[in-house]
Protein backbone atom coordinates (compact mmCIF):
# COMPACT_ATOMS: atom_id res chain seq x y z
CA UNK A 1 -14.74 20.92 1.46
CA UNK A 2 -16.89 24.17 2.54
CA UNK A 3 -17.49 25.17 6.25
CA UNK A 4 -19.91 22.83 7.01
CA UNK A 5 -19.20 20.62 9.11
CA UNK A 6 -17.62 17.18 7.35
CA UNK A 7 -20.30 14.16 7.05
CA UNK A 8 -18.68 11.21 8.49
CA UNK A 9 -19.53 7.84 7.85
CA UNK A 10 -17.78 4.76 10.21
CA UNK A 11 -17.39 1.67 10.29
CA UNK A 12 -15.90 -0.76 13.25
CA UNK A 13 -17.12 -0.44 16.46
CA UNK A 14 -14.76 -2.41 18.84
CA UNK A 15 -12.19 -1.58 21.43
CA UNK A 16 -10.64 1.05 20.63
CA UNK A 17 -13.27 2.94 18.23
CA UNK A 18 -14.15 4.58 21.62
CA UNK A 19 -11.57 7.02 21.17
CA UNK A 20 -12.25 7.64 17.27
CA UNK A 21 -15.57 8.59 18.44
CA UNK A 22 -14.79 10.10 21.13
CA UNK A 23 -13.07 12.58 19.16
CA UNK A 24 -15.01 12.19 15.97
CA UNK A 25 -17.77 14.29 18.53
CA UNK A 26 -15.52 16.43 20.30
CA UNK A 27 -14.43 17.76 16.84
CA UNK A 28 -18.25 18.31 15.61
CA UNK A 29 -18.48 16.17 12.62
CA UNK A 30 -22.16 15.20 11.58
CA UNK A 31 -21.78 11.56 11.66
CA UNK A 32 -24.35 9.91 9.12
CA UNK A 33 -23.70 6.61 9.55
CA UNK A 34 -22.38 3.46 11.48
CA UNK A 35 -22.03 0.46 9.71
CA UNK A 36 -20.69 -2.63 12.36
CA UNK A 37 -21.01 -6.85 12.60
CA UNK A 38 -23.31 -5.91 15.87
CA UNK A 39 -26.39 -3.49 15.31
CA UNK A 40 -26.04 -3.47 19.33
CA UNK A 41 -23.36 -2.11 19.32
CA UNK A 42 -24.24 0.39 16.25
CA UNK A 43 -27.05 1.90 17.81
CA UNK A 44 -25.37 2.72 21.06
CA UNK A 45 -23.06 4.76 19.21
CA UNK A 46 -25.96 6.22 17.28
CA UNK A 47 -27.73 7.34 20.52
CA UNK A 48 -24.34 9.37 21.19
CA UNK A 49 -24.53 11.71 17.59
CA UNK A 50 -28.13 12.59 17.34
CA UNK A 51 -29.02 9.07 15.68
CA UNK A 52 -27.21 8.47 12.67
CA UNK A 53 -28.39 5.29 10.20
CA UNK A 54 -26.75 1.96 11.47
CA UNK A 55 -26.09 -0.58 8.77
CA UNK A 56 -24.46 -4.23 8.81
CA UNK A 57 -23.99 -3.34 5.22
CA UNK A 58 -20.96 -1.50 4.06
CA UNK A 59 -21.72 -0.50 0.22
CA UNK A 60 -25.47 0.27 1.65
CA UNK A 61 -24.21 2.81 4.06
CA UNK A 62 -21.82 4.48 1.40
CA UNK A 63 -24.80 4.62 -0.93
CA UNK A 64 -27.45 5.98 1.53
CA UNK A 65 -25.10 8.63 3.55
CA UNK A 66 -23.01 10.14 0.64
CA UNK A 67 -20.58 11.18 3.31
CA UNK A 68 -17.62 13.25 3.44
CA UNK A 69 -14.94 10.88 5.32
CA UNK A 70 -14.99 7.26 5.95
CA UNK A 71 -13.12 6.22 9.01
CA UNK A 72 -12.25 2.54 8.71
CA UNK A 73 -12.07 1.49 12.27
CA UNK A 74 -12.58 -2.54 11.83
CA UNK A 75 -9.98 -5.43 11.84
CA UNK A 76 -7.38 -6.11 9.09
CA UNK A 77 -8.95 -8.29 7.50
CA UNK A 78 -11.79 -6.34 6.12
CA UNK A 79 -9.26 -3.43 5.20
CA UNK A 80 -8.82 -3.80 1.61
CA UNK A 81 -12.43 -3.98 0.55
CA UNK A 82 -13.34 -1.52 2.41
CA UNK A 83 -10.83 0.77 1.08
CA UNK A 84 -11.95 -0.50 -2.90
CA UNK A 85 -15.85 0.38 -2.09
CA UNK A 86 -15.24 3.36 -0.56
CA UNK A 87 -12.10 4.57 -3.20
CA UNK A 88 -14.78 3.29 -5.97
CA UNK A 89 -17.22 6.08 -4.58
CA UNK A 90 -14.34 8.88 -4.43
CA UNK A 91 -14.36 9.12 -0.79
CA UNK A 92 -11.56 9.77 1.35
CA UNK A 93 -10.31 7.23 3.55
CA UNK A 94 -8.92 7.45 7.00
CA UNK A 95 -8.08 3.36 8.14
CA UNK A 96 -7.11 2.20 11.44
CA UNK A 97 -3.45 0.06 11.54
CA UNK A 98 -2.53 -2.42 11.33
CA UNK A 99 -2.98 -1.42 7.69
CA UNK A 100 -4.76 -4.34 6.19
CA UNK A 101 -2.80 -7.95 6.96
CA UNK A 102 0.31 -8.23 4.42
CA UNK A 103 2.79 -5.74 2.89
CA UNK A 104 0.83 -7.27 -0.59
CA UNK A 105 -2.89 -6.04 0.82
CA UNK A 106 -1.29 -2.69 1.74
CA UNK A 107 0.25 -1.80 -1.82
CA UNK A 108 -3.02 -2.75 -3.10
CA UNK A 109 -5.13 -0.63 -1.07
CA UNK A 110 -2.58 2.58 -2.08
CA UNK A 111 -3.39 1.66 -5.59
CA UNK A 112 -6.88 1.75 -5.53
CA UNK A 113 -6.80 4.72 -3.94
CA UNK A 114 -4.26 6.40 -5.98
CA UNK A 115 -5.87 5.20 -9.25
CA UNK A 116 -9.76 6.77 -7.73
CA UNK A 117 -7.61 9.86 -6.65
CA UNK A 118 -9.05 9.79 -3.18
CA UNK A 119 -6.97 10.43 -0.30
CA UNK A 120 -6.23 7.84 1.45
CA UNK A 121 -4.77 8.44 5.53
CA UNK A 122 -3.41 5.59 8.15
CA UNK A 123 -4.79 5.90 11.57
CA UNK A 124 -1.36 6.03 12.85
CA UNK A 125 -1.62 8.20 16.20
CA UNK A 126 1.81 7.56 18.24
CA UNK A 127 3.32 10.07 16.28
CA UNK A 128 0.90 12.67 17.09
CA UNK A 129 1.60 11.76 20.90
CA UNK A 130 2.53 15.08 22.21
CA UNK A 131 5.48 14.04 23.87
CA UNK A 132 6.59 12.97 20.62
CA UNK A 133 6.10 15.74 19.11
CA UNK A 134 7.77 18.11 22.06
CA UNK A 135 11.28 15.36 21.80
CA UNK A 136 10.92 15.90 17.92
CA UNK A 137 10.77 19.73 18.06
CA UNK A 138 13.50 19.73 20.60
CA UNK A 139 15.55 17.35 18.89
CA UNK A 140 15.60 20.17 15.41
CA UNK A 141 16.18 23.33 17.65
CA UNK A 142 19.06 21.66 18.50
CA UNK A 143 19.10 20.67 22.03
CA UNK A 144 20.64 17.72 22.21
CA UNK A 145 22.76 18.88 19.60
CA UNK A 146 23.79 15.75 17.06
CA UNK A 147 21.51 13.28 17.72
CA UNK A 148 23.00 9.74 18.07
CA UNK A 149 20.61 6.89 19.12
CA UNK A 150 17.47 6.61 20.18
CA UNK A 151 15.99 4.08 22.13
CA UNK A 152 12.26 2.81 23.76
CA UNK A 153 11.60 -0.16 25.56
CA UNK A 154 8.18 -1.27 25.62
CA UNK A 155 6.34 -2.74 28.75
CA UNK A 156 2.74 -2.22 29.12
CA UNK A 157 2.61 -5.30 31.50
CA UNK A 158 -0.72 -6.64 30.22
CA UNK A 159 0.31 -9.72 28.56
CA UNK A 160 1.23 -11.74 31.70
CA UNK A 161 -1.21 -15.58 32.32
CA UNK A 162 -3.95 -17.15 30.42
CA UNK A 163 -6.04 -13.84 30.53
CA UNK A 164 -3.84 -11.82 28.61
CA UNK A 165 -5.64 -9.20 26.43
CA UNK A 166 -9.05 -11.06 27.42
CA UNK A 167 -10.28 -7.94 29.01
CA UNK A 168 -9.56 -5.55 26.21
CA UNK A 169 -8.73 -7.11 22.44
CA UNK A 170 -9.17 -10.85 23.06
CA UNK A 171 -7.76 -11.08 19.04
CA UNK A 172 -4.40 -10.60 20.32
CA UNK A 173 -4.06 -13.59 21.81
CA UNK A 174 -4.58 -15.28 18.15
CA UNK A 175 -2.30 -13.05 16.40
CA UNK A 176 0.31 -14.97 14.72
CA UNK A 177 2.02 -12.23 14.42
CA UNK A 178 1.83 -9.93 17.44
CA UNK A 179 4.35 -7.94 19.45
CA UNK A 180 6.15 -6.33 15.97
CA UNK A 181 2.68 -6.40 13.70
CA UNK A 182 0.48 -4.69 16.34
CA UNK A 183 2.35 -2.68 18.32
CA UNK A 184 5.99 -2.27 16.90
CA UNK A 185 5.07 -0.71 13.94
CA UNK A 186 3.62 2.63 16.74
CA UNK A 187 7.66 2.78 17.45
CA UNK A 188 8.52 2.37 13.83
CA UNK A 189 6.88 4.67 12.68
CA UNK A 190 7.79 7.30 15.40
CA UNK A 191 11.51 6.01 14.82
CA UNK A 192 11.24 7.15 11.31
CA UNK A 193 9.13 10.78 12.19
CA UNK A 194 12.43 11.20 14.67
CA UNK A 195 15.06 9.97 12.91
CA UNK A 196 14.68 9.40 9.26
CA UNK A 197 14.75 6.70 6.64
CA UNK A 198 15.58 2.96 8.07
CA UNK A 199 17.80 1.19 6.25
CA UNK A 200 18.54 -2.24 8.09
CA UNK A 201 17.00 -4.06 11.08
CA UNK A 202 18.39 -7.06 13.31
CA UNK A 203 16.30 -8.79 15.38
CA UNK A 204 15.10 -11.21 17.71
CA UNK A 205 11.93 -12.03 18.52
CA UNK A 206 10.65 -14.35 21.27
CA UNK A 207 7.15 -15.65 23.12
CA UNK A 208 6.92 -15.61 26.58
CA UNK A 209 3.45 -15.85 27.40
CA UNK A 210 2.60 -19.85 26.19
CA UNK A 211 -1.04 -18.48 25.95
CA UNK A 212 -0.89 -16.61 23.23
CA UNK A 213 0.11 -17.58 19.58
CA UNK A 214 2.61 -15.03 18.20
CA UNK A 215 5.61 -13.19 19.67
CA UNK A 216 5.40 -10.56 22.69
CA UNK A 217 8.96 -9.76 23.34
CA UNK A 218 11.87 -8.70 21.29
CA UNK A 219 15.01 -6.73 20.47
CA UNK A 220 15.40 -4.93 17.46
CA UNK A 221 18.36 -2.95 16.25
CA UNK A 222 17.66 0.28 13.55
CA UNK A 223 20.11 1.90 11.10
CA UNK A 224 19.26 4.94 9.35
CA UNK A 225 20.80 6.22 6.22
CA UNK A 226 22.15 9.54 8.00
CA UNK A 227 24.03 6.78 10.45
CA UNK A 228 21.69 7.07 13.01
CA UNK A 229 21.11 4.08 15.07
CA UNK A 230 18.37 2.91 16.84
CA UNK A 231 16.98 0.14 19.65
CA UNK A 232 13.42 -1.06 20.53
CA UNK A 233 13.50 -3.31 23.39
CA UNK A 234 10.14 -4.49 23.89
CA UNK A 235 8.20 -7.06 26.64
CA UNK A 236 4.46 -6.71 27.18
CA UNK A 237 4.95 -9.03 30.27
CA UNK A 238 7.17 -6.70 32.28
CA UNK A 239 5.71 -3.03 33.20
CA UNK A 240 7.53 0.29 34.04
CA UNK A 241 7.28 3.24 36.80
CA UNK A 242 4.07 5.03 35.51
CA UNK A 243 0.24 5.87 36.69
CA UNK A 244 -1.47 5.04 33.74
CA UNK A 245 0.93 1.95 32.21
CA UNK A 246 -0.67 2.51 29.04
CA UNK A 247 0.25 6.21 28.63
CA UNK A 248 3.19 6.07 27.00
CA UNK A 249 3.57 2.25 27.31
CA UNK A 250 7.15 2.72 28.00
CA UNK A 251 10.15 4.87 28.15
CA UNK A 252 12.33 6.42 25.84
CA UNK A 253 16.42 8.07 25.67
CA UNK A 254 17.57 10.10 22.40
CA UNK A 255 21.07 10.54 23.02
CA UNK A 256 23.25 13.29 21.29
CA UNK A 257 26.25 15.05 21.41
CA UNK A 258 25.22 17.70 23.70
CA UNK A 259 23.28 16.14 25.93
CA UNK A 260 20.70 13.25 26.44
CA UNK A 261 16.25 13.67 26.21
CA UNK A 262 14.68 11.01 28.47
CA UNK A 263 10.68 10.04 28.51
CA UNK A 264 9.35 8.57 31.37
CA UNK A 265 5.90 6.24 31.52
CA UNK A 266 3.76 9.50 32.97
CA UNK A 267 4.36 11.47 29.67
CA UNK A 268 7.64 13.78 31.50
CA UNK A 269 10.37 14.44 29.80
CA UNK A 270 13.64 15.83 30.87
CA UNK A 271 16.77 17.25 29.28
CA UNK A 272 20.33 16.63 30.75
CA UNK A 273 23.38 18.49 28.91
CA UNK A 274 26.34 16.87 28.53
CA UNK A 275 28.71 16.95 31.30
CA UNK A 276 26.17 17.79 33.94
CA UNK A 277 24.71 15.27 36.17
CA UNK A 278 21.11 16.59 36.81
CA UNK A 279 18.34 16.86 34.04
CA UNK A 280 15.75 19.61 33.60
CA UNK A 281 12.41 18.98 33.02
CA UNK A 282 11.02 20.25 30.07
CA UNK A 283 7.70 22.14 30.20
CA UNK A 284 5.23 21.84 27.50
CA UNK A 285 1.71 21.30 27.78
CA UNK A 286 -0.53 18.24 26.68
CA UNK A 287 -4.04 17.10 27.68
CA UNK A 288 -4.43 14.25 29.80
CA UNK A 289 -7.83 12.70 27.86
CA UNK A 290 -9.03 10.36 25.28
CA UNK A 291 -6.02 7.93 24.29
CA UNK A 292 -2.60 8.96 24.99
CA UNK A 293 -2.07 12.53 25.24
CA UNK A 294 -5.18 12.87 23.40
CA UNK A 295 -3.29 11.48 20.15
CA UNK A 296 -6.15 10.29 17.85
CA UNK A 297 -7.64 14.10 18.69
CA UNK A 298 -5.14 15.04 17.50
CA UNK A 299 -4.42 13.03 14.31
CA UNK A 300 -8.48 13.15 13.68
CA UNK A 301 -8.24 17.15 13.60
CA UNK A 302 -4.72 17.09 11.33
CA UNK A 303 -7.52 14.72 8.52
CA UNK A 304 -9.90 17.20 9.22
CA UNK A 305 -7.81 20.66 8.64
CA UNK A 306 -6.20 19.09 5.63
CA UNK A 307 -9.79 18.04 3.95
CA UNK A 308 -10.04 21.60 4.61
CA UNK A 309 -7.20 22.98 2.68
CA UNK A 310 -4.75 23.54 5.71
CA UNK A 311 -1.77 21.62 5.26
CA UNK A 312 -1.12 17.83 3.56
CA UNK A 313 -1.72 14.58 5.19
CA UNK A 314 0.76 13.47 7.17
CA UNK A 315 0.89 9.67 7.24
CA UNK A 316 -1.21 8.71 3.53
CA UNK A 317 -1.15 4.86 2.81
CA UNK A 318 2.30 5.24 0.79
CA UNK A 319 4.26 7.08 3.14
CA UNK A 320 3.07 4.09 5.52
CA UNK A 321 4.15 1.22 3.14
CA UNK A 322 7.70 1.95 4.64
CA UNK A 323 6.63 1.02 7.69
CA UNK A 324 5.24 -2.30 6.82
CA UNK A 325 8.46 -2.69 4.81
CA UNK A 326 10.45 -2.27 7.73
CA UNK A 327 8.33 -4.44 9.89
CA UNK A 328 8.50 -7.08 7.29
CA UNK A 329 12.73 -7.05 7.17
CA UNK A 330 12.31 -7.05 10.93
CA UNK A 331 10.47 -10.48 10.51
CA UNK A 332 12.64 -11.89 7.82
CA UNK A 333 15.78 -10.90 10.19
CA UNK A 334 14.21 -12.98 12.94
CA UNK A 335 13.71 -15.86 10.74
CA UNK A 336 17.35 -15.74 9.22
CA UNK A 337 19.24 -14.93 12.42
CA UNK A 338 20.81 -11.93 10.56
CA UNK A 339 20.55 -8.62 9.24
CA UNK A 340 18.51 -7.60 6.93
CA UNK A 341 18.79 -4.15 4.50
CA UNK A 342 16.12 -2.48 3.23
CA UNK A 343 16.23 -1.52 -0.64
């Protein structure tokens, strides 16, 4: 990559692509092209970046825009083509999660890309929260000294009644597999980025909401190889103390030997040493825009300063297969009513 500015090509232009393009022009890319179902919808964006070409045709809009970057920002379902035209091309690849629909798709899509040599990224933003990232940094300086358990429950409180999700990402309602396949795999992943490698999960899943096809509640217990444990306790029914419910979707405690780091639902955290009875709040500074602390701004300028030579992706499509192994095990522990380790 030189100095000009990256040529961006997208395609997806549903819920939450607001935010990727939000970003996307925040972070002066020249986007060349938007390729989506609805031309509507295409040219709307278009109007936004100085009127890039809209297609309904992926492999024309590769051809025709010779861009820099593809952002796949569509459903699932279309992942794993998408990947193979655009690997085919040598283009790098960022894709939004959940990474394509099966463990199976996923493995493929690292292939292709691996075999084209293109790099190949995961839109996975929760770990590039920046409350994440401040509990992470405090948890290696030591301040909690040996970390123990960490825990999250998750309660967004948008999945109560028949209109659950209508307003937002109708899809969800259809998922067959929902609570641990959409929204899980955030606290997964951000397990893992705290904590470590995962090696066994036991867990229960349930549905509440008769509305909806797959599961929205759960418990799931985590143990990582350095002995490590972990809980996610998660209910999109119930909600939790917060402003914006959909901030930090829930709370979080990592508990140590020297004291205890608590997140609360409007992105504060605090720090209470052991013995003591009152916790400190711990200052650090965030921006309060886009989604979630400004998180896919975030990850979107990591892809960008690495195409650039500064530093190595993050979260590529194989680092992310453990991830969808883990969610899988979590799944298969469900189903057999007992724990399940991960190879």
């Amino acid at each position: 990559m030189n100095d000009m500015p990256v040529r961006l090509a997208t395609v997806g232009t549903g819920y939450f692509s607001r935010f990727h393009y939000d970003a996307w022009k925040r972070l002066g890319v020249d986007l060349v092209g938007v390729c989506s179902l609805s031309l509507g919808e295409a040219d709307a964006v278009a109007k936004d970046f100085s009127t890039p070409l809209t297609f309904t045709d992926f492999g024309e809009m590769l051809d025709r825009t010779n861009p820099d970057l593809v952002d796949i920002i569509s459903p699932p379902p279309t992942h794993l083509d998408f990947i193979a035209a655009t690997a085919e091309r040598g283009i790098p690849i960022i894709c939004q999660k959940p990474f394509t629909c099966t463990l199976e798709e996923a493995r493929e899509a690292v292939k292709v890309a691996e075999e084209a040599r293109v790099m190949l990224a995961v839109h996975e933003n929760f770990r590039f929260q920046p409350w994440y990232q401040e509990i992470k940094r405090l948890i290696e300086k030591g301040a909690i000294g040996e970390p123990y358990q960490i825990s999250f429950r998750l309660r967004p409180g948008d999945g109560q009644g028949p209109e659950a999700y209508l307003n937002r990402q109708p899809y969800f309602q259809k998922m067959e597999r929902f609570l641990i396949h959409e929204t899980a795999i955030h606290l997964i992943d951000v397990f893992r980025f705290m904590f470590g490698t995962i090696i066994s999960v036991n867990a229960e899943l349930s549905r509440l909401n008769p509305a909806i096809k797959g599961e929205d509640a759960g418990l799931i217990i985590f143990n990582f190889e350095n002995g490590r444990r972990g809980l996610f306790d998660g209910n999109r029914l119930s909600d939790h103390a917060a402003e914006n419910r959909r901030l930090t979707m829930g709370e979080m405690l990592v508990d140590g030997s020297d004291g205890v780091i608590r997140l609360d639902g409007d992105g504060r955290i605090t720090l209470r040493r052991f013995g003591e009875n009152h916790a400190q709040t711990v200052n650090y500074a965030w921006e309060n825009q886009g989604f979630a602390g400004d998180s896919v701004f975030r990850l979107q300028k990591h892809i960008l300063d690495c195409l650039h030579g500064d530093g190595s992706v993050m979260n590529t499509g194989r680092e992310y297969l453990a991830n969808i192994r883990v969610e899988e095990a979590v799944y298969r522990s469900h189903a057999a009513g007992e724990r399940i380790l991960l190879s």
